[in-house]
C-alpha atoms as a PDB file:
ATOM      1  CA  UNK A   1     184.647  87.489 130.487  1.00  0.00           C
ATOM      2  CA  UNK A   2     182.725  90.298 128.087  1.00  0.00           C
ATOM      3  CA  UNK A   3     179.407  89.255 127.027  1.00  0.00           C
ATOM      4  CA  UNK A   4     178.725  90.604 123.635  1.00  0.00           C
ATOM      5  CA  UNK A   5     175.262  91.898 122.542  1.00  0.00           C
ATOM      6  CA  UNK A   6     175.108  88.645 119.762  1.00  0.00           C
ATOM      7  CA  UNK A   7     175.982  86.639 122.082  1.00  0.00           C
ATOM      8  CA  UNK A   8     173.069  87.407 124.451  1.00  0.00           C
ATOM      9  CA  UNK A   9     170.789  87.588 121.517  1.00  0.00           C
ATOM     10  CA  UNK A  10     171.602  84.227 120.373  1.00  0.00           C
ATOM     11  CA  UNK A  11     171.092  82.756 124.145  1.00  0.00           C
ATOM     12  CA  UNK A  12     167.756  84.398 124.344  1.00  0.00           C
ATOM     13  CA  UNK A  13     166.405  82.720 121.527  1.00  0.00           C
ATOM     14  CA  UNK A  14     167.549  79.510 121.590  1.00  0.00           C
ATOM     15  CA  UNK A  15     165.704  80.187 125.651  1.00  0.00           C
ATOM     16  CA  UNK A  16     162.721  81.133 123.629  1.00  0.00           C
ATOM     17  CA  UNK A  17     162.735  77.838 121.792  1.00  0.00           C
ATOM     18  CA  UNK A  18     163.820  75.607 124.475  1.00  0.00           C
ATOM     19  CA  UNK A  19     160.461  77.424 125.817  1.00  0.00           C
ATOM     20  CA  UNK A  20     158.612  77.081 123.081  1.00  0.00           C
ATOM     21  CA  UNK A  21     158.743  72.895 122.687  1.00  0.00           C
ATOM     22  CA  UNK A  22     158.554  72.498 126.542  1.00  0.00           C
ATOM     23  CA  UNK A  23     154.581  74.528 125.754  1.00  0.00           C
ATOM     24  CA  UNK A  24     153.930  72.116 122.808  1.00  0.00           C
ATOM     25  CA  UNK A  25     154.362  69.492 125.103  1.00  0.00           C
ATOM     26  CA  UNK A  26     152.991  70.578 127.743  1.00  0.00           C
ATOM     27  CA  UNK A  27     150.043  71.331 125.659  1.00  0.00           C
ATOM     28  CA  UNK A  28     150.049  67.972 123.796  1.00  0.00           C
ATOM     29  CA  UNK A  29     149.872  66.649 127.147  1.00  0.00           C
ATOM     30  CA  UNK A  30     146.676  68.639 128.125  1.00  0.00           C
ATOM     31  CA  UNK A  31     144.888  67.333 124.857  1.00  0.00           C
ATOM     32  CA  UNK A  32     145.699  64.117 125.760  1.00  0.00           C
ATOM     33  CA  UNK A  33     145.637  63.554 129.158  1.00  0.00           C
ATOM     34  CA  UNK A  34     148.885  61.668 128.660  1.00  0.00           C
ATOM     35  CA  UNK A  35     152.234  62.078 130.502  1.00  0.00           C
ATOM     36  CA  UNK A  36     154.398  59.913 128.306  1.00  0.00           C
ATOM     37  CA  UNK A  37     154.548  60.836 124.709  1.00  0.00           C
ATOM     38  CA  UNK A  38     157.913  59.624 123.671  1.00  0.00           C
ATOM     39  CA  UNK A  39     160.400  56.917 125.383  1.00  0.00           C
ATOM     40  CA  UNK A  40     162.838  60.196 126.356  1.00  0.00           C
ATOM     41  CA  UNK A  41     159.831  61.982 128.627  1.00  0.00           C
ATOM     42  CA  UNK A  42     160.574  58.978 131.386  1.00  0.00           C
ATOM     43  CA  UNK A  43     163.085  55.700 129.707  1.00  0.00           C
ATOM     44  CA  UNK A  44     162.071  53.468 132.745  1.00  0.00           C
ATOM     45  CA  UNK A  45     158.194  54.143 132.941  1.00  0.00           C
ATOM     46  CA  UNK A  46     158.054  53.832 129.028  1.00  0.00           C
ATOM     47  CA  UNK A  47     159.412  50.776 128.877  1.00  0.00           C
ATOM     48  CA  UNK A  48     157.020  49.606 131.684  1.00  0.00           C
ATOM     49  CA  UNK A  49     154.236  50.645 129.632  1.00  0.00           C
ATOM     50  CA  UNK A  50     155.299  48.523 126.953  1.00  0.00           C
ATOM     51  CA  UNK A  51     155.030  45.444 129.142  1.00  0.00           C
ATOM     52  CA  UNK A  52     152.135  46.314 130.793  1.00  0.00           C
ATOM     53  CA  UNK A  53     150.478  47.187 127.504  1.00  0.00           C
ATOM     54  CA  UNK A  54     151.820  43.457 126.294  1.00  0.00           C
ATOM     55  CA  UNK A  55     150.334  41.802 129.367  1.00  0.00           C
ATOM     56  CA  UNK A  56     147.008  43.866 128.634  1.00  0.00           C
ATOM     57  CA  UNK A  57     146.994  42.350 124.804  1.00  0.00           C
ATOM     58  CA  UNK A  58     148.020  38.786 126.112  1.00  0.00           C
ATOM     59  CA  UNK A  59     145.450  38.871 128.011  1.00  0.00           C
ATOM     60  CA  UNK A  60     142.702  40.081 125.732  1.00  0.00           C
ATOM     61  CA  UNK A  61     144.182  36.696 123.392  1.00  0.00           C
ATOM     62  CA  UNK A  62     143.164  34.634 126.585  1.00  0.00           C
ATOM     63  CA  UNK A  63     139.913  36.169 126.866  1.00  0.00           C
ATOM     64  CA  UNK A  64     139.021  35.966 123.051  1.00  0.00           C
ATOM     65  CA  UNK A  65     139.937  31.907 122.783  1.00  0.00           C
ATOM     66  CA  UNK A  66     137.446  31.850 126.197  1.00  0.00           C
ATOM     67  CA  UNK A  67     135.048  33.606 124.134  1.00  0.00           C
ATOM     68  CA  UNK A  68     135.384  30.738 121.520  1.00  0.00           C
ATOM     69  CA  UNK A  69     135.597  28.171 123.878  1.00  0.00           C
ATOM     70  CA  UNK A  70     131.848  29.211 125.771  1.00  0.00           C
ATOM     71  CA  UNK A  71     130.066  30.092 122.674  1.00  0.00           C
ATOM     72  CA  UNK A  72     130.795  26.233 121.434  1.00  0.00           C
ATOM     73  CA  UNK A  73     129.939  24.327 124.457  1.00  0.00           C
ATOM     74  CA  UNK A  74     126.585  26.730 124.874  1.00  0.00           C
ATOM     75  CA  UNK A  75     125.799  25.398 121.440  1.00  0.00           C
ATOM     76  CA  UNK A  76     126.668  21.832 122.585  1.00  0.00           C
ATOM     77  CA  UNK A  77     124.208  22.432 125.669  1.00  0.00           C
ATOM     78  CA  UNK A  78     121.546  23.360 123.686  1.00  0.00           C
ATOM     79  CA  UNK A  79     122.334  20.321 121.239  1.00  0.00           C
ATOM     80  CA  UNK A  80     122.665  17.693 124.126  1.00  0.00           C
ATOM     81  CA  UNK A  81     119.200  19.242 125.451  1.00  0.00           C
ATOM     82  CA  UNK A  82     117.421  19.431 122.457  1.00  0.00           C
ATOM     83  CA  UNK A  83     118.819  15.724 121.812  1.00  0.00           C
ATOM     84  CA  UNK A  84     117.706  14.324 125.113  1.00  0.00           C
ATOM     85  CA  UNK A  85     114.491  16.046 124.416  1.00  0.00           C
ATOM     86  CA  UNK A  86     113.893  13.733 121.480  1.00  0.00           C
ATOM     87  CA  UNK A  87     115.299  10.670 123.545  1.00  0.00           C
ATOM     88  CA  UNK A  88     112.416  11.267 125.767  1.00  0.00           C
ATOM     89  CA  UNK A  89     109.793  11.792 122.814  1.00  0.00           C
ATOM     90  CA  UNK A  90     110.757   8.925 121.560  1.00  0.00           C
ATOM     91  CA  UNK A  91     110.412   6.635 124.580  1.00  0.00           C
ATOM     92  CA  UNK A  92     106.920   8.032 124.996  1.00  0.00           C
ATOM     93  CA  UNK A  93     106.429   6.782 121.572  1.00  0.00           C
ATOM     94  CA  UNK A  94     107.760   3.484 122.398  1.00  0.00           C
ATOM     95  CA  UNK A  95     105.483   3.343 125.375  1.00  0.00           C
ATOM     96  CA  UNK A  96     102.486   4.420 123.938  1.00  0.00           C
ATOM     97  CA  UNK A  97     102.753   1.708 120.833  1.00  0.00           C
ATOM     98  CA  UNK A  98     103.118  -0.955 123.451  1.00  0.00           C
ATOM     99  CA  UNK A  99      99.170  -0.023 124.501  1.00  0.00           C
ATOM    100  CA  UNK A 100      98.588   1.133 120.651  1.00  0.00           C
ATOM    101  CA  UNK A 101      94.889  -0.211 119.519  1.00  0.00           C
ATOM    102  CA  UNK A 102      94.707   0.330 115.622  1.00  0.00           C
ATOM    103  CA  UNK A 103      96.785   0.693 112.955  1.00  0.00           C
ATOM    104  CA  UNK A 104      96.547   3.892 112.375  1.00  0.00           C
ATOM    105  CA  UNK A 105      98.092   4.869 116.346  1.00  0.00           C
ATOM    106  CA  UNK A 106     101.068   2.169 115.046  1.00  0.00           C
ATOM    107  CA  UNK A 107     101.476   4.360 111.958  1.00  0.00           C
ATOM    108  CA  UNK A 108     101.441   7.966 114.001  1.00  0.00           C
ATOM    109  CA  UNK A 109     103.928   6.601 116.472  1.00  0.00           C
ATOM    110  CA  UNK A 110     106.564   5.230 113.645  1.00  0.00           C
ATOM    111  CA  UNK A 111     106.284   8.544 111.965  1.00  0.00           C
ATOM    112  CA  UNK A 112     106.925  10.615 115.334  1.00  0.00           C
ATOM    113  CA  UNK A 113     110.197   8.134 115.571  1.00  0.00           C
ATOM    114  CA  UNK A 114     110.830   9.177 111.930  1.00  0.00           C
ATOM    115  CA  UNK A 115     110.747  12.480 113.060  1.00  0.00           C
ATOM    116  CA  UNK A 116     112.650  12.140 115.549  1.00  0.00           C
ATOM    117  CA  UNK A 117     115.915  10.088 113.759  1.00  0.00           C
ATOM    118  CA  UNK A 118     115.869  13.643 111.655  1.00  0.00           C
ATOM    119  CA  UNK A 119     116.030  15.649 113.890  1.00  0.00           C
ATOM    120  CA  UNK A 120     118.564  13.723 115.835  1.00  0.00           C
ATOM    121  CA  UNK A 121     120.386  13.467 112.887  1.00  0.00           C
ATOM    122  CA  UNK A 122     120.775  16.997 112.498  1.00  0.00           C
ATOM    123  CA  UNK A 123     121.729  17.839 116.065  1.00  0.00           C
ATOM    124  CA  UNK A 124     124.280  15.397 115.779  1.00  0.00           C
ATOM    125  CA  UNK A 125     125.817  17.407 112.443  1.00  0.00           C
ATOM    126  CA  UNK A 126     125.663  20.763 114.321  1.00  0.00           C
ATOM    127  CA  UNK A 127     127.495  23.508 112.931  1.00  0.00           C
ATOM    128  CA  UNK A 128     129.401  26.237 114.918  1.00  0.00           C
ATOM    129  CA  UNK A 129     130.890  28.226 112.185  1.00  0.00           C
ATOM    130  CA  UNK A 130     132.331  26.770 109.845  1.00  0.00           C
ATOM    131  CA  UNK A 131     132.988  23.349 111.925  1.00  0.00           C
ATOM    132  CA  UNK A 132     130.980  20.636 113.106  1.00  0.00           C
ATOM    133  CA  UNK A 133     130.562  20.760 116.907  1.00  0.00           C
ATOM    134  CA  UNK A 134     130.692  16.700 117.380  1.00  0.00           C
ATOM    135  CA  UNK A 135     133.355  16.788 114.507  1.00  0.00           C
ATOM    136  CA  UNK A 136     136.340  16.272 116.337  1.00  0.00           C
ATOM    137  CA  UNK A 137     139.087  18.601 115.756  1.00  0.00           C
ATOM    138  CA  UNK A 138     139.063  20.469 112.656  1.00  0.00           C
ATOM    139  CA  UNK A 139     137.014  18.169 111.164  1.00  0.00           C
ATOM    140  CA  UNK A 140     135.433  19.067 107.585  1.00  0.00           C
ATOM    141  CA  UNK A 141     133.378  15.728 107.223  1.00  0.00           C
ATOM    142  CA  UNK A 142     129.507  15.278 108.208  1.00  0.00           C
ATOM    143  CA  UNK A 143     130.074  13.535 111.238  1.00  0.00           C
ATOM    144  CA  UNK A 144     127.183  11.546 110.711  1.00  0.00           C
ATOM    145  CA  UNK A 145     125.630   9.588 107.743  1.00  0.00           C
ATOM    146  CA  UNK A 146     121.652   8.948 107.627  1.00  0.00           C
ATOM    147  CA  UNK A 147     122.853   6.050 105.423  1.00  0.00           C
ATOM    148  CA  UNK A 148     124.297   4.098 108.549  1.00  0.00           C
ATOM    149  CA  UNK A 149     124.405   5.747 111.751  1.00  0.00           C
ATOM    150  CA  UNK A 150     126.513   3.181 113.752  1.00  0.00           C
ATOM    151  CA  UNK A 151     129.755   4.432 112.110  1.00  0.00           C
ATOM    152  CA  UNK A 152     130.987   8.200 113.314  1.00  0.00           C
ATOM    153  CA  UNK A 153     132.933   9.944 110.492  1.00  0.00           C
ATOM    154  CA  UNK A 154     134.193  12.958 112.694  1.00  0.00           C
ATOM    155  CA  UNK A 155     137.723  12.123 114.623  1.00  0.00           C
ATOM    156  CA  UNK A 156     137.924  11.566 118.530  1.00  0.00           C
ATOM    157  CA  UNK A 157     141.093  14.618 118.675  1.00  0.00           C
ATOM    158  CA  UNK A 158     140.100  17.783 121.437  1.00  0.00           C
ATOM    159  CA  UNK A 159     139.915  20.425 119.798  1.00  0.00           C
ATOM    160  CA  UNK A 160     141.725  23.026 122.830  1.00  0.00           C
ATOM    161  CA  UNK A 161     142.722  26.598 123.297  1.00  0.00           C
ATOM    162  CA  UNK A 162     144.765  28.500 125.005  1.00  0.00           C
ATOM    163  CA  UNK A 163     143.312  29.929 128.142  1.00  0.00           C
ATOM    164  CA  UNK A 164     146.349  31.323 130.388  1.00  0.00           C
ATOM    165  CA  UNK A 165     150.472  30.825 130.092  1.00  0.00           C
ATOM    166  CA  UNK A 166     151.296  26.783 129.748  1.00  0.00           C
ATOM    167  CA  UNK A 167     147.416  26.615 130.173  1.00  0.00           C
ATOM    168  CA  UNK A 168     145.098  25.116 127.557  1.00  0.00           C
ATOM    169  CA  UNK A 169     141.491  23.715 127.724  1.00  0.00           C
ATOM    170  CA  UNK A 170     139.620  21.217 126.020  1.00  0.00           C
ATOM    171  CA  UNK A 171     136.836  22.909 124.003  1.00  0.00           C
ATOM    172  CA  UNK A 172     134.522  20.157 122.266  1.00  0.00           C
ATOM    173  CA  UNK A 173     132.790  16.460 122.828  1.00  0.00           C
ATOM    174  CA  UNK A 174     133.297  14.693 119.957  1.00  0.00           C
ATOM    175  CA  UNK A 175     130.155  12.403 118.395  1.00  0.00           C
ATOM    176  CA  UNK A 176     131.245   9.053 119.502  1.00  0.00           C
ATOM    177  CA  UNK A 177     131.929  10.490 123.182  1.00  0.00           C
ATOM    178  CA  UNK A 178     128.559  12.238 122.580  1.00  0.00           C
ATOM    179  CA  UNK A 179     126.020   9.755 121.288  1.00  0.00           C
ATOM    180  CA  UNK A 180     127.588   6.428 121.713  1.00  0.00           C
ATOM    181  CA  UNK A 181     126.617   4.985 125.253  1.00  0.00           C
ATOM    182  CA  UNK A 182     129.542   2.904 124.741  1.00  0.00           C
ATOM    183  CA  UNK A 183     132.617   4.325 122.576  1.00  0.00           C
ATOM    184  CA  UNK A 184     134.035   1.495 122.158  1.00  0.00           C
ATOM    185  CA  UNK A 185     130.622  -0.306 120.417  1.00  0.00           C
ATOM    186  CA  UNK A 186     129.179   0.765 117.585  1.00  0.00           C
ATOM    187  CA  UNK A 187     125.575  -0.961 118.296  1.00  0.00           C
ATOM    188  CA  UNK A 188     125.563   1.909 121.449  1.00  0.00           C
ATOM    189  CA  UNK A 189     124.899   4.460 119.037  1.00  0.00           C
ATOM    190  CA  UNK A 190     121.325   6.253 120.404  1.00  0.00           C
ATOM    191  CA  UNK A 191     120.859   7.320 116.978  1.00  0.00           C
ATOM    192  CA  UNK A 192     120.815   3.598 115.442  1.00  0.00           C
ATOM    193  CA  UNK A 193     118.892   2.693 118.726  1.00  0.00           C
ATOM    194  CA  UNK A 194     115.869   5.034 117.653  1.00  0.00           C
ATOM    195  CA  UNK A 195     116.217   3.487 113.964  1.00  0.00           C
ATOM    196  CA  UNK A 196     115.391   0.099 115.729  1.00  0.00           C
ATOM    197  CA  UNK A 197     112.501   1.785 118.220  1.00  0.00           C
ATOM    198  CA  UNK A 198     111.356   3.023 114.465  1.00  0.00           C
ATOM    199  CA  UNK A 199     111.509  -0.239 112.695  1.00  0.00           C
ATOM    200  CA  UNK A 200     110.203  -2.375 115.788  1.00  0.00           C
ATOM    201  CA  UNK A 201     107.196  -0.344 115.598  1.00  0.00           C
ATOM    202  CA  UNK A 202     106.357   0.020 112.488  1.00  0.00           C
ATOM    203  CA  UNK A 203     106.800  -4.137 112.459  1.00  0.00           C
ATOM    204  CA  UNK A 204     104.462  -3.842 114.904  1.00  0.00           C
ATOM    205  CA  UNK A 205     106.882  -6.289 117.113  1.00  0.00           C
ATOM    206  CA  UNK A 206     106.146  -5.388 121.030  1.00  0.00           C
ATOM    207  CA  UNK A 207     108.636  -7.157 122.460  1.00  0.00           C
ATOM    208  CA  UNK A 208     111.150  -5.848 119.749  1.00  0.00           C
ATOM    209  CA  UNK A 209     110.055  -1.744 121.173  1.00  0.00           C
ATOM    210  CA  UNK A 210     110.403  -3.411 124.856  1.00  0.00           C
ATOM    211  CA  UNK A 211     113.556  -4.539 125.165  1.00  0.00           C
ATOM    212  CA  UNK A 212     115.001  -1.046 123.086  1.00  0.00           C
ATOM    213  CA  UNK A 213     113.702   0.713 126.119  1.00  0.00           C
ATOM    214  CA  UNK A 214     116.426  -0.033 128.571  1.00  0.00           C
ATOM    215  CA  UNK A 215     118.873   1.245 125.361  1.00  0.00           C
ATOM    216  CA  UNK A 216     116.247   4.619 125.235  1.00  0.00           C
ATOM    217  CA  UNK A 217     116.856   5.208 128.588  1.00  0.00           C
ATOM    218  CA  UNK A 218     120.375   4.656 128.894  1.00  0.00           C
ATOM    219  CA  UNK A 219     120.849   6.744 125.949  1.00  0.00           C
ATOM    220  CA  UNK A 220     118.872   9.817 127.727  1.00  0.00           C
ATOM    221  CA  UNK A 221     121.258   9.324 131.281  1.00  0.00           C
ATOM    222  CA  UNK A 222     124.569   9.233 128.462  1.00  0.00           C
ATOM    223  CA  UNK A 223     123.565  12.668 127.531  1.00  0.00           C
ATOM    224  CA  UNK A 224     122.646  14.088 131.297  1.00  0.00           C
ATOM    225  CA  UNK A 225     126.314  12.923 131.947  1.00  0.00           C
ATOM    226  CA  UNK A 226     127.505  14.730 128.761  1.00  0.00           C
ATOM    227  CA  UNK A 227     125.526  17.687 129.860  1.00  0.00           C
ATOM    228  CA  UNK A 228     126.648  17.730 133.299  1.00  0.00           C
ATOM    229  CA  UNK A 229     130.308  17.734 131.946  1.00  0.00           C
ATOM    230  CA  UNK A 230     129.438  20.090 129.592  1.00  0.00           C
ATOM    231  CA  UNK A 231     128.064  22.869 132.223  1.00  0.00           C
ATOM    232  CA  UNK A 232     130.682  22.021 134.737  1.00  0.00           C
ATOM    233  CA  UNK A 233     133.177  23.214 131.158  1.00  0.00           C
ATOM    234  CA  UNK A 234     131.159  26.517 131.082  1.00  0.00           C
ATOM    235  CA  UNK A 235     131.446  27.233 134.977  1.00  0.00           C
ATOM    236  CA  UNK A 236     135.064  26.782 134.702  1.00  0.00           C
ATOM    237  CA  UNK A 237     135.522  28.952 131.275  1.00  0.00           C
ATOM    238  CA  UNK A 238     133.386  31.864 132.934  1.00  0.00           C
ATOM    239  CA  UNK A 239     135.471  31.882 136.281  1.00  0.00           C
ATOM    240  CA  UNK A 240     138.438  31.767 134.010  1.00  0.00           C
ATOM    241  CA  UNK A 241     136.998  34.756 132.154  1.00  0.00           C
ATOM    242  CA  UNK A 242     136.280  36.881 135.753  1.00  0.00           C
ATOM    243  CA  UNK A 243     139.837  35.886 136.612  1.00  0.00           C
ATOM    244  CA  UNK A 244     141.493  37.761 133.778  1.00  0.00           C
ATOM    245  CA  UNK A 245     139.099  40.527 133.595  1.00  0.00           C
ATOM    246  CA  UNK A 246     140.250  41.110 137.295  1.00  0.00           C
ATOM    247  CA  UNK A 247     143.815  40.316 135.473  1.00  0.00           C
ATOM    248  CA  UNK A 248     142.894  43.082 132.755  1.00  0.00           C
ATOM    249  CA  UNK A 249     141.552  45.626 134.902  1.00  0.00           C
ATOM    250  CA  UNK A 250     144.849  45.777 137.291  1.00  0.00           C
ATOM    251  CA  UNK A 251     147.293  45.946 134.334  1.00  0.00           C
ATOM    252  CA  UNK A 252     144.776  49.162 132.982  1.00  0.00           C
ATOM    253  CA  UNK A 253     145.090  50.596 136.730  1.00  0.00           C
ATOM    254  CA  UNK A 254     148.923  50.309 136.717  1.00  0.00           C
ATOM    255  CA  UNK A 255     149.381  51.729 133.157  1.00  0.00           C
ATOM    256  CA  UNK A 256     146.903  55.095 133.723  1.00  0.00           C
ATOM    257  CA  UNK A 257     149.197  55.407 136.930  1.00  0.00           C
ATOM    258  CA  UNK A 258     152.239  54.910 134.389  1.00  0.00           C
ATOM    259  CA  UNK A 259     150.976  56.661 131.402  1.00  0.00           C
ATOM    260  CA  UNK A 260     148.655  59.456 132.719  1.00  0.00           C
ATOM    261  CA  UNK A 261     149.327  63.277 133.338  1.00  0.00           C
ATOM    262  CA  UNK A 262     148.273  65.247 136.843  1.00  0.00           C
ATOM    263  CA  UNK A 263     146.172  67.754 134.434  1.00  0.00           C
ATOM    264  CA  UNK A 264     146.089  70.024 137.676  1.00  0.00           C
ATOM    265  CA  UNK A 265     149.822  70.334 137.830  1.00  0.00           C
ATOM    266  CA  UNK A 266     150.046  70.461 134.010  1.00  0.00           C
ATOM    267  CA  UNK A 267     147.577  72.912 133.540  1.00  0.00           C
ATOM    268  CA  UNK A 268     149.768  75.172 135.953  1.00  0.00           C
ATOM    269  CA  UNK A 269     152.583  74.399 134.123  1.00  0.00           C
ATOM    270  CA  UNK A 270     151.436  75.163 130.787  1.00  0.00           C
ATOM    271  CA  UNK A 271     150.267  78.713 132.032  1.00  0.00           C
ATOM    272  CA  UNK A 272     153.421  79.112 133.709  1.00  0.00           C
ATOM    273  CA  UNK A 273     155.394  78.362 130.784  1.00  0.00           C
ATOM    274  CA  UNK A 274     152.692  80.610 128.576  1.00  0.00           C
ATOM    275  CA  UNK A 275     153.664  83.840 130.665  1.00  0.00           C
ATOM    276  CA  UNK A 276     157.654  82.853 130.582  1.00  0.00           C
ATOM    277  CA  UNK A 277     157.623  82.377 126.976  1.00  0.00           C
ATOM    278  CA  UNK A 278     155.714  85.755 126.813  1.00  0.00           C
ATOM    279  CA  UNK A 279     157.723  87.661 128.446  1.00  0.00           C
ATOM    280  CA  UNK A 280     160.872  85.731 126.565  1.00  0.00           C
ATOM    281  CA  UNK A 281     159.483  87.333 123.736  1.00  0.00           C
ATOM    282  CA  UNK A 282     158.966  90.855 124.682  1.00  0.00           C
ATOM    283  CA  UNK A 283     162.919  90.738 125.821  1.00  0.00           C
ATOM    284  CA  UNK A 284     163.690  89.479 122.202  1.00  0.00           C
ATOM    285  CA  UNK A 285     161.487  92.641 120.980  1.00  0.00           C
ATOM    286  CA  UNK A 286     163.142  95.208 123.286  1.00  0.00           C
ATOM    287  CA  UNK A 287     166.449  93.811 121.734  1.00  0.00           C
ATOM    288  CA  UNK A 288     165.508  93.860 118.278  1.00  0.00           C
ATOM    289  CA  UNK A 289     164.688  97.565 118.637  1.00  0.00           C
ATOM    290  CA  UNK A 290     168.335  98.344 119.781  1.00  0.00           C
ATOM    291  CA  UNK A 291     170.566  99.948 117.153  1.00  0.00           C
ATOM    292  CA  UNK A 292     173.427 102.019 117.242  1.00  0.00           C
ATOM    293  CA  UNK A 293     172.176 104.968 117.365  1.00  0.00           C
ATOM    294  CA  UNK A 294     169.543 104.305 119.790  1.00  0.00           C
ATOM    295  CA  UNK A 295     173.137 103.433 121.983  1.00  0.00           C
ATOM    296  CA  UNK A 296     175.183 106.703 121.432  1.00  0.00           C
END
């Protein structure tokens, strides 16, 4: 078959182009250290990416709602502490009126308990956020009323998140599980039980401060439990966390071995392809010098 001169022209430019988009490739993959750059470089490793890149984001979803979940009960630790802290201030109290000598002792001691029903009080109506932590779920009401604290105005629903597939964990203690010794009795409340330490003393009634004391102390064991419960939550939540960090960091292993370029054997490539497409182009020159009368 006779080759014409056009013909050969045509073929070595379209070999020229061909040439030229396998160099900006081969560059864009230099500059980005990439090996896939569109689905048609390698259909079955691109669409592994995708799921490995999906895992990777499920994953970060899991570790974001574990975030949540240890940054509340943290906050609940410190609340529980700082709330057994005044349980124990306050049975000092108690146990120092019962030897009180004067008045004025009586009156110190009933306005430590005062101090101490505020401040119990408040840790009780903890915020995280925007939400109350002994609040129940989603609860937007004050869980607690200075007014009457035997009645709890949160509700008793967990408030959980997801931590792994068909996997969910319970996130809060809600203020009757918290502060009542008994959820089921609203004279349990610890916080109505230091309102009664308060008024006992400041009656100056003995007997009335002894007999709270048993209430005091079961009151300060109620929130060692919670506390216990709460810590044993946190150990779980951070193994949880290692787990899909470990989970995370395999997925980001398999997708550089997926995604990445060899920039050794690309780097080769791209100066191969650099001195074919230069050459490609010095043909193309040599033919566009031809003319007829260069032929006769």
């Amino acid at each position: 078959m006779r080759i014409t001169f056009a013909h050969s022209y045509d073929k070595t430019i379209r070999d020229i182009n061909n040439k030229k988009l396998s160099l900006d490739r081969l560059t864009t993959m230099a500059s980005s250290g990439k090996r896939l750059i569109n689905p048609s470089d390698d259909p079955i490793a691109w669409s592994q990416s995708m799921n490995v890149k999906s895992s990777i984001r499920e994953l970060e979803n899991y570790n974001s709602h574990i975030e949540f979940s240890l940054g509340w009960n943290r906050a609940t630790e410190d609340a529980l502490n700082a709330m057994s802290d005044v349980m124990i201030r306050a049975r000092d109290a108690a146990t120092a009126f019962v030897s009180a000598n004067s008045p004025g002792e009586q009156e110190a001691l009933a306005r430590t308990l005062d101090q101490a029903i505020e401040e119990a009080v408040a840790l009780a109506n903890t915020r995280y956020g925007d939400e109350y932590l002994f609040g129940g779920k989603n609860s937007t009401n004050t869980p607690f009323d200075s007014a009457d604290l035997t009645q709890y105005h949160g509700n008793t629903n967990p408030l959980e998140v997801r931590t792994g597939v068909n996997q969910r964990q319970v996130v809060n203690i809600d203020g009757r599980e918290a502060f009542f010794t008994d959820s089921t009795d609203p004279a349990s409340s610890m916080l109505q039980t230091l309102v009664r330490v308060r008024d006992a003393i400041s009656a100056g009634d003995v007997s009335a401060v002894q007999s709270q004391l048993p209430d005091l102390d079961a009151g300060y064991d109620h929130l060692t439990a919670m506390g216990t419960l709460v810590g044993t939550r946190l150990e779980k939540m951070e193994h949880y966390q290692a787990t899909l960090s470990n989970l995370k960091l395999q997925d980001q292993t398999k997708l550089s071995e997926l995604e990445d370029a060899d920039l050794v054997d690309v780097l080769t490539r791209l100066q191969q392809q650099r001195t074919a497409l230069e050459a490609a182009l010095r043909v193309t020159s040599t033919m566009d010098d031809l003319n007829l009368s260069k032929l006769l």
